[in-house]
Protein backbone atom coordinates (compact mmCIF):
# COMPACT_ATOMS: atom_id res chain seq x y z
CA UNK A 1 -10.34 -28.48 5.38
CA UNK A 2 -7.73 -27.14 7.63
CA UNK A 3 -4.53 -26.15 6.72
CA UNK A 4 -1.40 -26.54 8.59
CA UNK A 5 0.38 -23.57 9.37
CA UNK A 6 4.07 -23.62 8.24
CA UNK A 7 5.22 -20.21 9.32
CA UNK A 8 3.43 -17.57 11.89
CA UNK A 9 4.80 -13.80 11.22
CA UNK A 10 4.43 -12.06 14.23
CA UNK A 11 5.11 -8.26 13.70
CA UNK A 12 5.16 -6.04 16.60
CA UNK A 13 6.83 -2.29 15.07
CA UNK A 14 4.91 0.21 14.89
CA UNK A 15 2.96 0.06 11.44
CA UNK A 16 0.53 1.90 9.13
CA UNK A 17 -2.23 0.34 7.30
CA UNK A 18 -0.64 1.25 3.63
CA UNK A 19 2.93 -0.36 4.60
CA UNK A 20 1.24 -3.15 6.11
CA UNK A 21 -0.39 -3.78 2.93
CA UNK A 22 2.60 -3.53 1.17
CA UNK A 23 3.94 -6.54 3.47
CA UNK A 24 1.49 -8.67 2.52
CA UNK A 25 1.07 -8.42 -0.36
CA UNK A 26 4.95 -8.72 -0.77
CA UNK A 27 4.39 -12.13 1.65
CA UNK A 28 1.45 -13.28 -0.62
CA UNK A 29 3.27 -12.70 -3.90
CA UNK A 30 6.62 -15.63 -2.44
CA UNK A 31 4.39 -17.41 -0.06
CA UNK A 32 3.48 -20.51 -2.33
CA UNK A 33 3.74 -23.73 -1.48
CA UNK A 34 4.49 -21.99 2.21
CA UNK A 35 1.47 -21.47 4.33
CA UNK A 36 1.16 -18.56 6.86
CA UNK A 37 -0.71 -16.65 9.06
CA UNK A 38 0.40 -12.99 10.07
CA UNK A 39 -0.26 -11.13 13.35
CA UNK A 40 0.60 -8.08 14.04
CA UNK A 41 0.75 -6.14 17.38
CA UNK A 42 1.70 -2.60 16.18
CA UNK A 43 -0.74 -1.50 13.72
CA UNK A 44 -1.74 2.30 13.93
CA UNK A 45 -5.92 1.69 13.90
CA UNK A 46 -8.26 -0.88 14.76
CA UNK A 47 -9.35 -3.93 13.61
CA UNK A 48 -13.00 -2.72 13.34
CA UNK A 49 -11.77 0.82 11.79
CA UNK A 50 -12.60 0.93 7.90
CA UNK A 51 -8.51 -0.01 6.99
CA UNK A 52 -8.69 -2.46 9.73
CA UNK A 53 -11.60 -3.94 8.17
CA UNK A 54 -10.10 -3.75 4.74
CA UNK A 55 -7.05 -5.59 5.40
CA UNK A 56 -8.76 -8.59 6.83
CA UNK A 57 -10.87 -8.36 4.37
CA UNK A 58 -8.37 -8.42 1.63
CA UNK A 59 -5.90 -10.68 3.66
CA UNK A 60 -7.51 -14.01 5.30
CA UNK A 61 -4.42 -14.84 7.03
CA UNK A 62 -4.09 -11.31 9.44
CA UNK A 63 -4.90 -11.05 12.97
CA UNK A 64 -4.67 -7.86 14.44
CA UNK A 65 -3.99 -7.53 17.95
CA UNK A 66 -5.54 -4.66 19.58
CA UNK A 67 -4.08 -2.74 22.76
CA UNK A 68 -0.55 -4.23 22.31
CA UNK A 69 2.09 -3.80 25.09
CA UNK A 70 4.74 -1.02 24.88
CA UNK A 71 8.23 -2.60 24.34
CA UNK A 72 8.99 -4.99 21.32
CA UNK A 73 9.69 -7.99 23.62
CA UNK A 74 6.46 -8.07 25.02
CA UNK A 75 4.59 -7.08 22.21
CA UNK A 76 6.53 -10.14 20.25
CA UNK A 77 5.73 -12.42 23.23
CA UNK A 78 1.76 -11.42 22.66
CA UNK A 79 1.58 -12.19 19.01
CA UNK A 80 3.42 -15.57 19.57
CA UNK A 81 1.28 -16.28 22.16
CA UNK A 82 -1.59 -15.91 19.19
CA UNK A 83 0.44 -18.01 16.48
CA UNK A 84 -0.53 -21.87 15.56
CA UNK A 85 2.48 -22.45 12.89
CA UNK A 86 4.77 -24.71 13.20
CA UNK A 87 7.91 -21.60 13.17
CA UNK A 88 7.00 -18.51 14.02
CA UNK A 89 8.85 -15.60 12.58
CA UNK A 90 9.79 -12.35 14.54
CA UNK A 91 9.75 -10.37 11.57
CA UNK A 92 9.47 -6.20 10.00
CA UNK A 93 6.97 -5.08 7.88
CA UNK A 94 9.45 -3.52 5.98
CA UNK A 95 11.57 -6.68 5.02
CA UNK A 96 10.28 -8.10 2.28
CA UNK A 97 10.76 -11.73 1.16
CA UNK A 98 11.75 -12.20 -1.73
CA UNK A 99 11.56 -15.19 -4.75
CA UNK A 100 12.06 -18.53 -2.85
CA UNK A 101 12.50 -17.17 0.78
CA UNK A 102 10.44 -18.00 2.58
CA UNK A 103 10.38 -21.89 0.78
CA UNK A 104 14.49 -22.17 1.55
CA UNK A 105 13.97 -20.97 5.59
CA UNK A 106 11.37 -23.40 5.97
CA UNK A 107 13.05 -26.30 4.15
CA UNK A 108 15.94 -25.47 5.69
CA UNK A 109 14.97 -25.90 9.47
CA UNK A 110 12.73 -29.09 8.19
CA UNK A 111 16.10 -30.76 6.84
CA UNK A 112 18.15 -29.63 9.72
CA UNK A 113 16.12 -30.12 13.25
CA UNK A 114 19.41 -28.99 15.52
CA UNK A 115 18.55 -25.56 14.36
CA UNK A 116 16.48 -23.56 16.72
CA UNK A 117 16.64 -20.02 14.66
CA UNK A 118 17.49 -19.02 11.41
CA UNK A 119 17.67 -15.51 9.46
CA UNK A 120 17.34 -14.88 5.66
CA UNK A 121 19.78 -12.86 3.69
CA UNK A 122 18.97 -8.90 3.79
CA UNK A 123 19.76 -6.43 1.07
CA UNK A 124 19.20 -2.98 0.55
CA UNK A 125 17.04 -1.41 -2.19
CA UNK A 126 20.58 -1.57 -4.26
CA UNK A 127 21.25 -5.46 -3.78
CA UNK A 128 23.79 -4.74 -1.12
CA UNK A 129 24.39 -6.99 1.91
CA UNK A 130 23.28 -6.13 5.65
CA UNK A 131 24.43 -7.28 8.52
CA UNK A 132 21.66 -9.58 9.80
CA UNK A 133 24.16 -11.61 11.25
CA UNK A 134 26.68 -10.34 14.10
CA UNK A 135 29.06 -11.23 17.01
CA UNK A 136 26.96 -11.20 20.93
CA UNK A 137 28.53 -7.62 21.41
CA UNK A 138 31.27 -7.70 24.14
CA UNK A 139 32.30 -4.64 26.54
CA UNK A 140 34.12 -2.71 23.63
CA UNK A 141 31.84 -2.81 20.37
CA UNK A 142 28.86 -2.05 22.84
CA UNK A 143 31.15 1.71 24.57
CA UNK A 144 31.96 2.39 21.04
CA UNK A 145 28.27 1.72 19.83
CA UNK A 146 26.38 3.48 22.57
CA UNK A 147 28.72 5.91 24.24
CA UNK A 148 31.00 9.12 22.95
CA UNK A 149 33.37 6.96 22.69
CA UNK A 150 31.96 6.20 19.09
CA UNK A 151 32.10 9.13 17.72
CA UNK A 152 35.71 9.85 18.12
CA UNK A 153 36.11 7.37 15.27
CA UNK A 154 38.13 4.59 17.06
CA UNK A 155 37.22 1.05 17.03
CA UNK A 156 36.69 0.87 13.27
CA UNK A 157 38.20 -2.51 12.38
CA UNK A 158 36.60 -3.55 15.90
CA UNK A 159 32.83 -2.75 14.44
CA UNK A 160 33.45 -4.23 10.98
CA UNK A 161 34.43 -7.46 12.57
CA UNK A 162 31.18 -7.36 14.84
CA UNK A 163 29.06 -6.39 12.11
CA UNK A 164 30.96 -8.55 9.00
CA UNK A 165 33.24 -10.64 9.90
CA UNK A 166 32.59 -13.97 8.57
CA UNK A 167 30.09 -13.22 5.93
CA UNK A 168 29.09 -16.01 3.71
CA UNK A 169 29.66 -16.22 0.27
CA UNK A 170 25.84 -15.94 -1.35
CA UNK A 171 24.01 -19.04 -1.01
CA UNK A 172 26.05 -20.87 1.79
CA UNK A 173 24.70 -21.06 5.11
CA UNK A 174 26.43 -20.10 8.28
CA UNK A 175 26.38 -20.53 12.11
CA UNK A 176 25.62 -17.60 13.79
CA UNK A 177 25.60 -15.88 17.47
CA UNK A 178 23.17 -12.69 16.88
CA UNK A 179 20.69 -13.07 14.64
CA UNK A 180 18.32 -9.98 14.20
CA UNK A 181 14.75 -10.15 14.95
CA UNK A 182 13.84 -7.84 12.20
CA UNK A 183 13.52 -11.18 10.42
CA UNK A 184 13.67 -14.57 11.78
CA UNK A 185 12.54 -18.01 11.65
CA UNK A 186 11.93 -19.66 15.49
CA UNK A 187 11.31 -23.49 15.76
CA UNK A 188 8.42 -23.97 18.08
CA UNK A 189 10.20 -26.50 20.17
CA UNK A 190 13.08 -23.77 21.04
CA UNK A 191 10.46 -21.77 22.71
CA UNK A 192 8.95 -24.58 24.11
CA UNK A 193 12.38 -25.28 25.89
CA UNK A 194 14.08 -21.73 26.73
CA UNK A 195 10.48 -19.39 26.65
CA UNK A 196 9.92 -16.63 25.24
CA UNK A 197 11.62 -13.32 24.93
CA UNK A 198 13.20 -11.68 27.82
CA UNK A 199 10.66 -8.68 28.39
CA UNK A 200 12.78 -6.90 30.53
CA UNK A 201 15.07 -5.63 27.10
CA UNK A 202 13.03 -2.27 26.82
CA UNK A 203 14.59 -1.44 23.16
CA UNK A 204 17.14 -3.53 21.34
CA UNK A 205 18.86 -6.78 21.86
CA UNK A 206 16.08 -9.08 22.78
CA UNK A 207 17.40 -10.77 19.97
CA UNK A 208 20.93 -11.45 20.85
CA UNK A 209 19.77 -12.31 24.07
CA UNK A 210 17.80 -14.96 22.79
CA UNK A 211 20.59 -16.35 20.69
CA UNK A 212 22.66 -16.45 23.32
CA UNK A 213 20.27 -18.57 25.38
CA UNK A 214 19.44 -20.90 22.41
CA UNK A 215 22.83 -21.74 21.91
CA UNK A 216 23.41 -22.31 25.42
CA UNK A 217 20.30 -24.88 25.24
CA UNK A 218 22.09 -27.06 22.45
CA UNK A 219 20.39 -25.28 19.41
CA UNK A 220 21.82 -24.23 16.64
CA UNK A 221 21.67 -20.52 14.91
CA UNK A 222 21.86 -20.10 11.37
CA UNK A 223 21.95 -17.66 8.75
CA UNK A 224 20.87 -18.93 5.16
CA UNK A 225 21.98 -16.92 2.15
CA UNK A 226 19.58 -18.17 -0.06
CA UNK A 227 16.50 -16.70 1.29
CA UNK A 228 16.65 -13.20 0.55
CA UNK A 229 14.52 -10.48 1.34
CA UNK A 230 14.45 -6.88 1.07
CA UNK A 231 14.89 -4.05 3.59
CA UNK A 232 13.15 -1.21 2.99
CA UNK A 233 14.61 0.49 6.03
CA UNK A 234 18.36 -0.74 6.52
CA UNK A 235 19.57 2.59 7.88
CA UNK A 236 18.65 1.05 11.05
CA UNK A 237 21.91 -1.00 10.40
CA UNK A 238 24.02 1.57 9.72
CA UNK A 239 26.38 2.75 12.53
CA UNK A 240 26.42 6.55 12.03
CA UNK A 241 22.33 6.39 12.38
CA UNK A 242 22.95 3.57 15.46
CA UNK A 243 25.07 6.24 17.22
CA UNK A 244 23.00 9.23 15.89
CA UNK A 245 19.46 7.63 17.38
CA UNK A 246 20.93 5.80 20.10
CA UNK A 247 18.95 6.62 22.99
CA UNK A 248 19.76 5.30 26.44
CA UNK A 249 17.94 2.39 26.62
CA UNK A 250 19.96 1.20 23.86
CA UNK A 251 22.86 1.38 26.44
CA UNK A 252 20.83 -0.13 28.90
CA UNK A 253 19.62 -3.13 26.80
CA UNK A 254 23.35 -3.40 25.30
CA UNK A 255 24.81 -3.97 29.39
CA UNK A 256 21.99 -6.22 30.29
CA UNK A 257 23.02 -9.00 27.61
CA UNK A 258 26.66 -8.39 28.26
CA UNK A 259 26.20 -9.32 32.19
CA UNK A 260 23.96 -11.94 31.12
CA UNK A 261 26.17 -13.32 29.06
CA UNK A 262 29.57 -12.78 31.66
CA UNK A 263 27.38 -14.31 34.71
CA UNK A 264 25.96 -16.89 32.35
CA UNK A 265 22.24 -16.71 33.42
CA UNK A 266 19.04 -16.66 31.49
C-alpha cells in the first residue's frame, strides 16, 4: 500500500557517504509517526558505487541525484523537482532533528495553513541557540557583513539585532522574515504560487530571498521553538567565520536581495 509522503528532505551541500549516513539515521531515529523521503543532490559518489548502493540499500526512502547543478539554488530546485511530499524541506545533512521535530513542524503547518515556511529551533553541540531566524539584511548589516567595514568592529549592536533580536522564549513560535534554508519546512502550495528558488543567488541568500517573496504573496513565515534539531556545523553562523570565509559572491548574493527587496520585484 502506498504511503503518503508528509515531508520531502531535499539536501543539496556537498556530502560524504559516512555523514550522510549519520543524517539518516539521525532522521530515522525522530521520524515516527512522520513519513519521508530524502533526496539528495550533493553526494560525493554514485548511486551505483558500492556506498551508493549501500545507502539505498540500508535507507528505502533515499534518492540520489546524480550530476547535480553547481549552485545550491539550482541544485535545491532539482531535488524538489524529484519530491512527492506534501512539505518539502530545504534542509543540511548536518542538522539533526531531534525528539519530536520533525512531528511539531509538520503539525504545526497542518494546524496553521497561512504559513508558507517554517524553521525548527537550532542548537549547537552545547544546547546553545543559533540564529536560524534573522532580519532581510538592509544596506548596513550586509557592508558590515561582507565588506572591511566589518572588521573594524563597528556595527556590533547593529548585527546582534539582525541576528537576535526578537528571539523567542523556548517553545513559543514566532513570525519571521529570513528563515535559513539549512533547515526548513516549505508548504507545497507556496511553491506552487511564487516558484521555486531564484537560481540566479550563486552562494547565500536564496533563502531570504524567498522569504521575502512569500511574505509578499500573503504567506506567513514562522519559526517554531519546539522542534529542535542539532547543528553539527554552526560556525557557519558565526560572524567572525561569515567575515573570515566571505567570498565575493557572498557580496554579490547579499546586493541582489537588497535591490530586490528596495525595487520590490521577484
Amino acid at each position: 500500500m502506498a504511503i503518503d509522503v508528509d515531508i520531502s528532505f531535499c539536501l543539496a551541500e556537498p556530502v560524504t557517504a559516512v555523514e550522510l549516513r549519520g543524517f539518516l539515521a539521525a532522521v530515522e531515529e525522530h521520524a515516527d509517526p512522520v513519513a519521508y523521503e530524502v533526496i539528495v543532490a550533493g553526494l560525493d559518489c554514485s548511486p551505483q558505487s558500492p556506498e551508493g548502493r549501500s545507502l539505498q540499500a540500508d535507507f528505502p526512502q533515499l534518492t540520489i541525484y546524480e550530476n547535480p547543478p553547481p549552485t545550491p539554488g539550482r541544485r535545491l530546485n532539482h531535488a524538489m523537482g524529484l519530491a512527492v511530499g506534501r512539505y518539502l524541506a530545504p534542509w543540511s545533512p548536518r542538522i539533526y532533528p531531534l525528539a519530536g521535530c520533525l512531528f511539531n513542524l509538520v503539525q504545526f503547518m497542518d494546524e496553521n495553513p497561512e504559513s508558507g515556511l517554517a524553521a525548527p529551533r537550532l542548537l549547537d553541540s552545547d544546547s546553545h541557540l543559533l540564529p536560524s531566524r534573522r532580519r532581510v539584511p538592509g544596506l548596513a548589516v550586509i557592508l558590515l557583513l561582507h565588506t572591511l567595514l566589518g572588521g573594524s568592529g563597528l556595527g556590533g549592536p547593529l548585527l546582534k539585532r539582525h541576528y537576535h533580536a526578537g528571539e523567542p522564549p523556548v517553545f513559543q513560535q514566532a513570525a519571521a522574515g529570513f528563515l535559513s534554508a539549512r533547515a526548513l519546512l516549505l508548504r507545497r502550495e507556496t511553491l506552487e504560487e511564487i516558484g521555486p528558488f531564484d537560481e540566479g543567488f550563486k552562494i547565500f541568500y536564496f533563502d531570504a530571498d524567498y522569504c521575502r517573496r512569500a511574505a509578499k504573496a500573503g504567506w506567513h513565515c514562522h519559526y517554531l521553538a519546539g522542534a529542535p534539531a542539532r547543528d553539527l556545523a554552526p560556525e557557519c553562523f558565526y560572524l567572525d567565520f561569515i567575515r573570515r570565509t566571505s567570498p565575493p559572491g557572498h557580496l554579490a548574493d547579499a546586493t541582489r536581495v537588497l535591490l530586490k527587496k528596495w525595487l520590490q520585484i521577484n
